[in-house]
C-alpha atoms as a PDB file:
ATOM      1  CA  UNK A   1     -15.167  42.963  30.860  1.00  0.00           C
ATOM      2  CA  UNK A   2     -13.475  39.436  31.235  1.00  0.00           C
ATOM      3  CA  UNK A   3     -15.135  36.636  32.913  1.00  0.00           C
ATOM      4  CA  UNK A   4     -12.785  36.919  36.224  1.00  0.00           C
ATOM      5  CA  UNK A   5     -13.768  39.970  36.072  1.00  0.00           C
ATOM      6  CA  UNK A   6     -17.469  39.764  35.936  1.00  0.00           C
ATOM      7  CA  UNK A   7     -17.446  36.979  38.334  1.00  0.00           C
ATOM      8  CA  UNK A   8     -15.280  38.791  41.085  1.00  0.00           C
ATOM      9  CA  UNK A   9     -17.957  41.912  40.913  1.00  0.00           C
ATOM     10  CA  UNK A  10     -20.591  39.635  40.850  1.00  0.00           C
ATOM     11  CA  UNK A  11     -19.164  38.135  43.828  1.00  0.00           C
ATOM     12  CA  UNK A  12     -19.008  41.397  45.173  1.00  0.00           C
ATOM     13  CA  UNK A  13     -22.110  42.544  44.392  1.00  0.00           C
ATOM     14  CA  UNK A  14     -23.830  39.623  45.962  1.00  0.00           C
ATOM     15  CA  UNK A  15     -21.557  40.233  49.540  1.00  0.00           C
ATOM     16  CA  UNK A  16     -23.212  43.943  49.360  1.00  0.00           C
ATOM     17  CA  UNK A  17     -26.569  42.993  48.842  1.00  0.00           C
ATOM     18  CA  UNK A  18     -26.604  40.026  51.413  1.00  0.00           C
ATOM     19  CA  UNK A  19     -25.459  42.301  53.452  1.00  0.00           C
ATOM     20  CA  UNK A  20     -28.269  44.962  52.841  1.00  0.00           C
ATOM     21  CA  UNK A  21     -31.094  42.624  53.355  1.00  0.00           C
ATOM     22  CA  UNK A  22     -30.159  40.831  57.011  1.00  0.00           C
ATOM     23  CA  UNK A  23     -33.655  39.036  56.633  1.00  0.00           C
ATOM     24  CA  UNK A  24     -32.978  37.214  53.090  1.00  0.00           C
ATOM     25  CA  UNK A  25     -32.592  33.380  54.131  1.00  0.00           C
ATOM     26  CA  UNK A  26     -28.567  32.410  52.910  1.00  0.00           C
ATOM     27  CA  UNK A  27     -26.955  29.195  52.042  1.00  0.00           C
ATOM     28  CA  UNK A  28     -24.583  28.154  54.780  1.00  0.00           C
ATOM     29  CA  UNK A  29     -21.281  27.469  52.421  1.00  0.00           C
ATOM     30  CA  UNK A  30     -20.772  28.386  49.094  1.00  0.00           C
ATOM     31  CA  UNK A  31     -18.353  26.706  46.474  1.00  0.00           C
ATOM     32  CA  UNK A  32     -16.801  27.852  43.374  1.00  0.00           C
ATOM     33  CA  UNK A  33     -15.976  25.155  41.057  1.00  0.00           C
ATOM     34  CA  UNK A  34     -12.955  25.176  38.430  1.00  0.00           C
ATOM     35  CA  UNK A  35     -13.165  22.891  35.666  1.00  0.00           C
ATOM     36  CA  UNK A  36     -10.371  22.492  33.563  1.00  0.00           C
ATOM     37  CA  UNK A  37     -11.244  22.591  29.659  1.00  0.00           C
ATOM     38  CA  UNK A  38     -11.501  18.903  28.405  1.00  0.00           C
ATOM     39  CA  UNK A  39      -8.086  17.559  27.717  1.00  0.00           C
ATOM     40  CA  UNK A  40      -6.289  14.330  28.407  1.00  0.00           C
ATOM     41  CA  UNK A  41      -6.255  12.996  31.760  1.00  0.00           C
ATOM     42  CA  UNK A  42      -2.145  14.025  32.243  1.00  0.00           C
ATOM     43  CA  UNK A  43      -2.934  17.628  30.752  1.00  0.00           C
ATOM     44  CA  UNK A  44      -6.102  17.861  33.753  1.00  0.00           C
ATOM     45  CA  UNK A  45      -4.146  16.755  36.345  1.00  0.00           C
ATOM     46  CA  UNK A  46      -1.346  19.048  35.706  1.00  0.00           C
ATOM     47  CA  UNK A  47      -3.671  22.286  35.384  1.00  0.00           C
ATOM     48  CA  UNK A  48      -5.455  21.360  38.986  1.00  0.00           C
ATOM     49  CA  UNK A  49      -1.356  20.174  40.005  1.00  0.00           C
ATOM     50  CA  UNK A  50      -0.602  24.142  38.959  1.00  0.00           C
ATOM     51  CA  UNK A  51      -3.414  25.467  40.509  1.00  0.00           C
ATOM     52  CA  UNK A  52      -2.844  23.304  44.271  1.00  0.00           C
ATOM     53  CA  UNK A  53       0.809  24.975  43.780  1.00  0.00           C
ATOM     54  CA  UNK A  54      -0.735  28.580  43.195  1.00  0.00           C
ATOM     55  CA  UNK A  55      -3.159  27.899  46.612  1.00  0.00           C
ATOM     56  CA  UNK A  56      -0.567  25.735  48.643  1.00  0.00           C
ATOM     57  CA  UNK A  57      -2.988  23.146  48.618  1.00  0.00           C
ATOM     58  CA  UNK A  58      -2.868  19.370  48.330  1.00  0.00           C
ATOM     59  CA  UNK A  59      -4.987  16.970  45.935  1.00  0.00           C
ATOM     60  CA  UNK A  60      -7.513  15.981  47.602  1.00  0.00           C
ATOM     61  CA  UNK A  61      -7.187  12.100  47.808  1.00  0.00           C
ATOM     62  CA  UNK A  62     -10.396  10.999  49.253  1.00  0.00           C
ATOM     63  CA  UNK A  63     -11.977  12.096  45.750  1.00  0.00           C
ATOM     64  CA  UNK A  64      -9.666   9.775  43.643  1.00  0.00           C
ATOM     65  CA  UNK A  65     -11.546   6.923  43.713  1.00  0.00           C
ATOM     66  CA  UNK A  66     -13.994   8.667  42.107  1.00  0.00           C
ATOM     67  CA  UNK A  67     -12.510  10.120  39.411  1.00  0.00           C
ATOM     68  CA  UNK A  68     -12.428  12.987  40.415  1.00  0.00           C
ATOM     69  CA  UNK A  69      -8.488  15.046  40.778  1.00  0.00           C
ATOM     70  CA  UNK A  70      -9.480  18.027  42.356  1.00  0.00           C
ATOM     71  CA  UNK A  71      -7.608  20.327  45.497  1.00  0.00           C
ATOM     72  CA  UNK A  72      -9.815  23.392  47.342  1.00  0.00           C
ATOM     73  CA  UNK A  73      -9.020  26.597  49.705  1.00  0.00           C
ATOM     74  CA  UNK A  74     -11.488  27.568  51.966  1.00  0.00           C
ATOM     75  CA  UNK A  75     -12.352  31.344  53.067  1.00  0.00           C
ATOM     76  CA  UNK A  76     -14.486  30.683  56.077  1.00  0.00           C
ATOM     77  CA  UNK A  77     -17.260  28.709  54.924  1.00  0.00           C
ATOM     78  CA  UNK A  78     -16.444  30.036  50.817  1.00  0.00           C
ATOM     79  CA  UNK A  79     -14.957  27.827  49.056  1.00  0.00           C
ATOM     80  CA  UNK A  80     -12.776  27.875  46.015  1.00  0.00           C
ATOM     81  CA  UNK A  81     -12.275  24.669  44.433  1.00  0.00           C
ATOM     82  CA  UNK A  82     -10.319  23.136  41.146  1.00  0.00           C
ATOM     83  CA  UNK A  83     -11.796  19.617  39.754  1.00  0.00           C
ATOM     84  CA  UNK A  84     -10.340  17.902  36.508  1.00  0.00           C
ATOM     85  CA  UNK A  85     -13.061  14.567  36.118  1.00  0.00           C
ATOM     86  CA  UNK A  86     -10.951  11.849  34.941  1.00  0.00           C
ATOM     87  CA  UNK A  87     -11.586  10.199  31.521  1.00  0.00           C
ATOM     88  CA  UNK A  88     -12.550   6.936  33.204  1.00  0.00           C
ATOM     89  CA  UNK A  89     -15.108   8.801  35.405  1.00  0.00           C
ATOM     90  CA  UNK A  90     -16.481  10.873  32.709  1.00  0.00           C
ATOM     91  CA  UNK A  91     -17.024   7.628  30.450  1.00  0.00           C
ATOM     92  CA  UNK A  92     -18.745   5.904  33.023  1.00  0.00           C
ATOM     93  CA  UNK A  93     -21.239   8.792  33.408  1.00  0.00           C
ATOM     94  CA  UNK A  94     -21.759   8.968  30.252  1.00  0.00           C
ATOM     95  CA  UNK A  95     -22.742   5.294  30.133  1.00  0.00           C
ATOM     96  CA  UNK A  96     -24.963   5.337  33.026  1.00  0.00           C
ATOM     97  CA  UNK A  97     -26.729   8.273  31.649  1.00  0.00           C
ATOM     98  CA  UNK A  98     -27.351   6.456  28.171  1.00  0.00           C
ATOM     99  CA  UNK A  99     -30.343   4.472  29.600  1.00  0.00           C
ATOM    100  CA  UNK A 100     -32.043   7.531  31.124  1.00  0.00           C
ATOM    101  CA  UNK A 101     -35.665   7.121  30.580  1.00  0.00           C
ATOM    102  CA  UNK A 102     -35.129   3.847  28.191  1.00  0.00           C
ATOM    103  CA  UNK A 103     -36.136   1.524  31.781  1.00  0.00           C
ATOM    104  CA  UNK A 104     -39.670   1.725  33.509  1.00  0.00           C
ATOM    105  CA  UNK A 105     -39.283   1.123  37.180  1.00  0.00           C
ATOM    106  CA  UNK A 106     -42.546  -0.529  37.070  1.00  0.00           C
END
């Protein structure tokens, strides 16, 4: 079994059983994130570019400052979304995340 595979009866699975058990408390959205592989920035953008043509979606521009090049579709309140995180981002993360537990707040 592939992983689209798996995930699209998992999806499935999960619609049946939510279904089953009215009572069970749900989220009120759901998102599924696509990450492209790592790559160079150009190489990111096009994949998510591809994948806005495949949905007939734009980039979503409010995310670009950011770092983040991503475009969605909504079903409802699913959503399936596509997010390349810019180099720029990514190294700033990882920056910021360098000093985790090095500084005492007290």
């Amino acid at each position: 079994m592939t992983n689209r595979t798996a995930l699209i009866s998992g999806l499935r699975d999960l619609a049946a059983f939510l279904e089953a058990n009215p009572d069970l408390p749900i989220a009120r959205n759901l998102t599924v994130h696509h990450f492209p592989r790592r790559a160079d920035d150009t190489q990111l953008c096009a994949e998510v570019d591809q994948i806005a043509a495949q949905l007939g979606t734009v980039i979503d521009a409010e995310e670009l400052p950011h770092g983040h090049y991503g475009t969605s579709i909504h079903f409802g309140p699913v959503e399936y979304k596509a997010v390349a995180i810019l180099s720029a981002a990514r190294a700033q993360y990882a920056a910021e995340d360098s000093y985790r537990g090095c500084v005492d707040p007290e």
